[in-house]
Protein backbone atom coordinates (compact mmCIF):
# COMPACT_ATOMS: atom_id res chain seq x y z
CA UNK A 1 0.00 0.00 0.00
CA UNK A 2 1.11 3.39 -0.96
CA UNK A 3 2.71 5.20 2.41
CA UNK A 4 0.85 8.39 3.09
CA UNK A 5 3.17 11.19 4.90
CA UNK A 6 1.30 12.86 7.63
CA UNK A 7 3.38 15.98 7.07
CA UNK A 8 2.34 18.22 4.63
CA UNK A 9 5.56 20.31 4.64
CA UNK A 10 7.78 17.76 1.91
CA UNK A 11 10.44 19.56 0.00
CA UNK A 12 10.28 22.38 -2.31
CA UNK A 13 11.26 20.11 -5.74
CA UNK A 14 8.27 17.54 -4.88
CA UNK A 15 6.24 17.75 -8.46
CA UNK A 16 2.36 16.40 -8.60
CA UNK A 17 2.64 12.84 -10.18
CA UNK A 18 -0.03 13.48 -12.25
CA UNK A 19 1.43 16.36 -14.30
CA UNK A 20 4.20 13.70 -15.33
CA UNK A 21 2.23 10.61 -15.83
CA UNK A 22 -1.10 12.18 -17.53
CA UNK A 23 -0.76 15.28 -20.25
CA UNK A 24 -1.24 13.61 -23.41
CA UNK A 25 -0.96 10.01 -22.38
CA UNK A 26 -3.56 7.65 -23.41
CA UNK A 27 -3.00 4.28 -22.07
CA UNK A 28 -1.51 4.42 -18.81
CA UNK A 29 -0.23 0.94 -17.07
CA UNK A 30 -0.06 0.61 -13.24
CA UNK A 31 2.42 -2.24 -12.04
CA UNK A 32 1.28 -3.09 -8.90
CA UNK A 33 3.88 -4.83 -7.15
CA UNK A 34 2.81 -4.00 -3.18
CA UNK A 35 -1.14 -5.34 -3.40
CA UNK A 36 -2.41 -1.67 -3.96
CA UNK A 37 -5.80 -2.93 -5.97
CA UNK A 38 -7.79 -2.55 -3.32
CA UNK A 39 -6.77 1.49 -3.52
CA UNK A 40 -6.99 1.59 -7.31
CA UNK A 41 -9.98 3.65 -8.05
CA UNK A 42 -9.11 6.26 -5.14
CA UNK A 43 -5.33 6.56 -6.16
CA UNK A 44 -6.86 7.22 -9.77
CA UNK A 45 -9.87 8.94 -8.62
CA UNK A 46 -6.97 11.50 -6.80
CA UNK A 47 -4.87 12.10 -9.87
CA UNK A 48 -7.75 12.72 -12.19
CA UNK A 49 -8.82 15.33 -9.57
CA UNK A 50 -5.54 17.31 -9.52
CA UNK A 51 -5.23 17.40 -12.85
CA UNK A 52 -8.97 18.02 -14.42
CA UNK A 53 -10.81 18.89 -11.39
CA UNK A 54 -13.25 17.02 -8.72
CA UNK A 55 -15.90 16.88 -11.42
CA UNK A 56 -13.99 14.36 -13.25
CA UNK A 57 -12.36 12.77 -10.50
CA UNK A 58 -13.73 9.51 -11.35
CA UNK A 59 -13.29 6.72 -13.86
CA UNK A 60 -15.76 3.71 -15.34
CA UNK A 61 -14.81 0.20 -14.62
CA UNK A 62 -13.99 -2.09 -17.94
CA UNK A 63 -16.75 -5.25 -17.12
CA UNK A 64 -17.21 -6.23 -20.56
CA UNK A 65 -14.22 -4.49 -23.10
CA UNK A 66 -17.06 -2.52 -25.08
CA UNK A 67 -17.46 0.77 -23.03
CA UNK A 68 -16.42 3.92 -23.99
CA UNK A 69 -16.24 6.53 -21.41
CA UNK A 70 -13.08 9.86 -21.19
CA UNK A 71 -11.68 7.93 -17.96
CA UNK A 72 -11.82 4.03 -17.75
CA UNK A 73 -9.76 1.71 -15.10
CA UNK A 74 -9.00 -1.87 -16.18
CA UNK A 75 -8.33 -4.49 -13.44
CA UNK A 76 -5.89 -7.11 -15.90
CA UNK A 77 -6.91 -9.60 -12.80
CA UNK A 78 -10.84 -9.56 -13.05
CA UNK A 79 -10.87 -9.39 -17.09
CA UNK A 80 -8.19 -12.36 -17.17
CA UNK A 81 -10.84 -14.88 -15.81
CA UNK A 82 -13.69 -13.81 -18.54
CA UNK A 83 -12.07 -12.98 -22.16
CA UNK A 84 -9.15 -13.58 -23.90
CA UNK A 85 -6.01 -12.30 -24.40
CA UNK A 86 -6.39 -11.39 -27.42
CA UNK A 87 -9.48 -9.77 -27.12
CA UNK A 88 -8.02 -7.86 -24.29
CA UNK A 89 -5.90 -6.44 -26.57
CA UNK A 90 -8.20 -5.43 -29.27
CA UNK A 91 -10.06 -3.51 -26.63
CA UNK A 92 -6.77 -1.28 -25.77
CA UNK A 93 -6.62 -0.86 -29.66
CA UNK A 94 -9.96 0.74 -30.00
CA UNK A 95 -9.47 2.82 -27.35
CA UNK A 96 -6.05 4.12 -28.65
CA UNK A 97 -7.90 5.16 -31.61
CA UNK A 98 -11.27 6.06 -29.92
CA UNK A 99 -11.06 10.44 -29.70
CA UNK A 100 -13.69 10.10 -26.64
CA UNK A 101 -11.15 8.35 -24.22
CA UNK A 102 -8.67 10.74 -22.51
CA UNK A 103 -7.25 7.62 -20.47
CA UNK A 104 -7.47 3.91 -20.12
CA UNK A 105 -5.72 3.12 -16.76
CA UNK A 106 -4.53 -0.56 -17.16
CA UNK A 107 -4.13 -1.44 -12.93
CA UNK A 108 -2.35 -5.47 -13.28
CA UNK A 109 -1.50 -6.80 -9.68
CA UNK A 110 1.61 -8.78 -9.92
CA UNK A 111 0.79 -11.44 -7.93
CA UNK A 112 -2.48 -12.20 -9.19
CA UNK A 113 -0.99 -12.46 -12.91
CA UNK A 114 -1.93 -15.96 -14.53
CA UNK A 115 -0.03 -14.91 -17.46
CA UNK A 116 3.59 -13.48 -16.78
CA UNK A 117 4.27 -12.90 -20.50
CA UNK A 118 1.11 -10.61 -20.43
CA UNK A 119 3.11 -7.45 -18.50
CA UNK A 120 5.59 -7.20 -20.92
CA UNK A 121 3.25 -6.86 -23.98
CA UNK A 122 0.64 -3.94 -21.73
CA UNK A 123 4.03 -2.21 -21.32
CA UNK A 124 4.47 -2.40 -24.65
CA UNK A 125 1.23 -0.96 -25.83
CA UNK A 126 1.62 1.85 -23.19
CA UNK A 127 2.17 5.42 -23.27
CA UNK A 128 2.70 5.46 -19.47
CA UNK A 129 4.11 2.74 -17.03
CA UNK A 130 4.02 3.26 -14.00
CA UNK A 131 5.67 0.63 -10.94
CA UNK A 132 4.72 0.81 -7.64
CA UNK A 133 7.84 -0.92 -6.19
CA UNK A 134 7.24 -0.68 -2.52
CA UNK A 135 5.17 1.80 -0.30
CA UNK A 136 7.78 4.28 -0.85
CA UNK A 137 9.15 4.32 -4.32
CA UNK A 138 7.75 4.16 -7.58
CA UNK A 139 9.09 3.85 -11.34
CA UNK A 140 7.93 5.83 -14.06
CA UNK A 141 8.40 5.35 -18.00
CA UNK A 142 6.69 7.73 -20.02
CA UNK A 143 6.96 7.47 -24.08
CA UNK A 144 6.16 11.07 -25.60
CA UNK A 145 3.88 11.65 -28.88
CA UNK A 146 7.31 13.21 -30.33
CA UNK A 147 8.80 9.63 -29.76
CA UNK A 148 11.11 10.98 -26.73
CA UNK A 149 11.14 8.23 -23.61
CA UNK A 150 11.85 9.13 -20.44
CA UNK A 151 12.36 6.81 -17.33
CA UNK A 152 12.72 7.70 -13.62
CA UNK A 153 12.57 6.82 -10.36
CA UNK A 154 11.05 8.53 -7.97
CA UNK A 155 10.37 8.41 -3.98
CA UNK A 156 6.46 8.78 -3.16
CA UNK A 157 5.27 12.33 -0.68
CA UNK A 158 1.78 11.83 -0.96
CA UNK A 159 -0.50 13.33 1.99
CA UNK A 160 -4.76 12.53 1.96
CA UNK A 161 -5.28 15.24 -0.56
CA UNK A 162 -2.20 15.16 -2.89
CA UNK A 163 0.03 12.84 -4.56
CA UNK A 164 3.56 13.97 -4.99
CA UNK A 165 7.14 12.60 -5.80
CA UNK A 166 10.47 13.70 -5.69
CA UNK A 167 13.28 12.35 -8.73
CA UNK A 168 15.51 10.46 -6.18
CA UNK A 169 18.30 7.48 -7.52
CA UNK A 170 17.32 3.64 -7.47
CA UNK A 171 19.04 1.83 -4.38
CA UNK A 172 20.48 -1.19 -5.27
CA UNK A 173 18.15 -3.90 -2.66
CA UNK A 174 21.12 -5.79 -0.74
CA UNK A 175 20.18 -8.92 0.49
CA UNK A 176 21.50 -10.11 3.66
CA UNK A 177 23.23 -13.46 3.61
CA UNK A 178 24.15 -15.62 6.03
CA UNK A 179 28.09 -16.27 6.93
CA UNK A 180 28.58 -19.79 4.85
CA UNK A 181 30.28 -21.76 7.37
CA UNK A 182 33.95 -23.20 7.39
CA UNK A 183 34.24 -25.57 4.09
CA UNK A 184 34.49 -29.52 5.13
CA UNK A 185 38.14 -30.79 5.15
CA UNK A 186 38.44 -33.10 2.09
CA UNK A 187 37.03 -37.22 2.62
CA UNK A 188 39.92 -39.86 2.91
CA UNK A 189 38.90 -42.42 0.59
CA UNK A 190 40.35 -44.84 2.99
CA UNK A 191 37.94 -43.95 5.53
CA UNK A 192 34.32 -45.11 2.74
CA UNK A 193 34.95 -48.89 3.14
CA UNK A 194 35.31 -52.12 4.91
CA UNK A 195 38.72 -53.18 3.41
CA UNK A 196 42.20 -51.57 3.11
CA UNK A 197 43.13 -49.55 0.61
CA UNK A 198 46.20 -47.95 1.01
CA UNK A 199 49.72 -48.91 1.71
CA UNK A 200 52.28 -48.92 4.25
CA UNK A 201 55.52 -47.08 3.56
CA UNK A 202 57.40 -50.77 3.39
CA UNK A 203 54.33 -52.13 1.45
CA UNK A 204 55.00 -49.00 -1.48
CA UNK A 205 58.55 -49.69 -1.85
CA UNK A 206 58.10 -53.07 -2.18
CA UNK A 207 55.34 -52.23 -5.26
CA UNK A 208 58.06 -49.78 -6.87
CA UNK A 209 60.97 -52.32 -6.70
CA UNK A 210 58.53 -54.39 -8.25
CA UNK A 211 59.43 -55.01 -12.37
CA UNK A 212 56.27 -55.94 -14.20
CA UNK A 213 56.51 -58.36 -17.11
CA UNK A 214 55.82 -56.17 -20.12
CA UNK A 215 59.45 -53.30 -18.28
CA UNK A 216 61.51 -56.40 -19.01
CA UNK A 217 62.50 -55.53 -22.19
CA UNK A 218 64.36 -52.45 -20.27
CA UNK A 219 67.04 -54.34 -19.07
CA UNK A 220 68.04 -56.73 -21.91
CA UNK A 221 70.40 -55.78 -24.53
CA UNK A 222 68.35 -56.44 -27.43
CA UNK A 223 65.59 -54.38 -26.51
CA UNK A 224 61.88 -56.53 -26.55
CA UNK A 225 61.39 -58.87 -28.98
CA UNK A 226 58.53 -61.47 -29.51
CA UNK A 227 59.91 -65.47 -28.20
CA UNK A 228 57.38 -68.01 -30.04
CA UNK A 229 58.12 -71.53 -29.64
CA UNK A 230 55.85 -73.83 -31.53
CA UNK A 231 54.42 -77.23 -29.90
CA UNK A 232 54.39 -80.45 -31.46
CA UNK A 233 50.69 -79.74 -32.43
CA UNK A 234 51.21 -76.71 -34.58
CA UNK A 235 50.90 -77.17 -38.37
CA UNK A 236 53.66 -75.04 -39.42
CA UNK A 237 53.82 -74.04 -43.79
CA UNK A 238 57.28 -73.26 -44.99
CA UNK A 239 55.88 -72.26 -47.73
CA UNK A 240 54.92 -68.32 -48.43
CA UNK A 241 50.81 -67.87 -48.63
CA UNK A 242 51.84 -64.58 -50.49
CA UNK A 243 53.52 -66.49 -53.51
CA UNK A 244 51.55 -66.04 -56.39
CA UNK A 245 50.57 -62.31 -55.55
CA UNK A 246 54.08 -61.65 -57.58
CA UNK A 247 54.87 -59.14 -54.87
């Protein structure tokens, strides 16, 4: 929920949100990202106010995506349940071409999104975006008729009868972690199993004195050779198979 100061004093360069997020924007999407919903038609009802007067302070709910009314509020999480995507879509269309509607407040609640990939495409078809990232702060991306964009961050000074921000720098969220503890000295493989596996220091000279059959041919002087001695059994030919290939 959107924080309201009790002091009515805040800073001489606080500007009235609505002057930024309104003149000549059609389709204005609201990024709810603190559970705000409930709030939605008063928040809107208050910015309409400041910036046409109280008798306009007011907007029609979108029940069935064929009205046509100067101020109209959208909740993305009630018309999700009843039409299509697509037709939601077609709906924003008309509008953006329909000279009788001033705005078309989009309101989608995060956390009641069914389809993720659905934010990214309203931002996409809007001329404002606004993100209320905590109670606090809120984001603001605002894409001129000249084809300028402009996007800022701003911290929230709004009292029961205005709503105004200040331009302030995004602060990186740090995230406390806990200390990881010491790592785990390494496993001795000896240590997994029933039987023995390594060697005494007698035991592992005795293996490298050790000369394995195949190392023999290291210490004759004619280098290794094949020995074949033939039993009685073998059927030795003198002759060569590879006569008559005339090789």
């Amino acid at each position: 929920m959107i924080r309201i100061h009790q002091k009515t004093k805040e800073l001489k360069n606080a500007t009235r949100f609505s002057n930024l997020a309104l003149p000549q924007q059609k389709i204005v999407v609201i990024s709810d990202k603190i559970g705000a919903e409930p709030r939605a038609y008063r928040l809107i009802a208050k910015w309409l106010t400041e910036q046409y007067g109280e008798q306009q302070g007011f907007s029609v709910g979108v029940n069935q995506l064929n009205e046509s009314a100067p101020f109209m509020t959208m909740h993305i999480s009630k018309i999700e349940r009843h039409f299509q995507l697509k037709q939601v879509f077609q709906f924003i269309a008309v509008c953006r071409k329909n000279p009788k509607v001033v705005h078309l407040f989009v309101w989608v609640a995060e956390s009641k999104l069914k389809q993720p990939f659905l934010l990214p495409y309203l931002e996409h078809m809007s001329d404002t975006m606004v993100t209320l990232e905590d109670s606090e702060h809120l984001a603001l991306v605002v894409k001129k008729p000249s084809g300028a964009v402009t996007n800022k961050y701003y911290e929230v000074c709004a009292s029961s009868s205005e709503f105004n921000v200040i331009e302030t720098k995004r602060v990186a969220k740090v995230k406390h972690v806990q200390a990881t503890a010491e790592p785990a000295p390494p496993i001795n493989p000896a240590t997994l199993g029933t039987f023995k596996i390594d060697l005494k220091e007698t035991e592992q000279q005795a293996k490298n004195a050790l000369t394995l059959p195949f190392e023999f041919f290291k210490t004759t002087p004619d280098g290794g050779k094949i020995l074949y001695h033939p039993d009685a059994a073998d059927d030795l030919d003198e002759e060569d198979p590879d006569d008559d290939l005339l090789i």
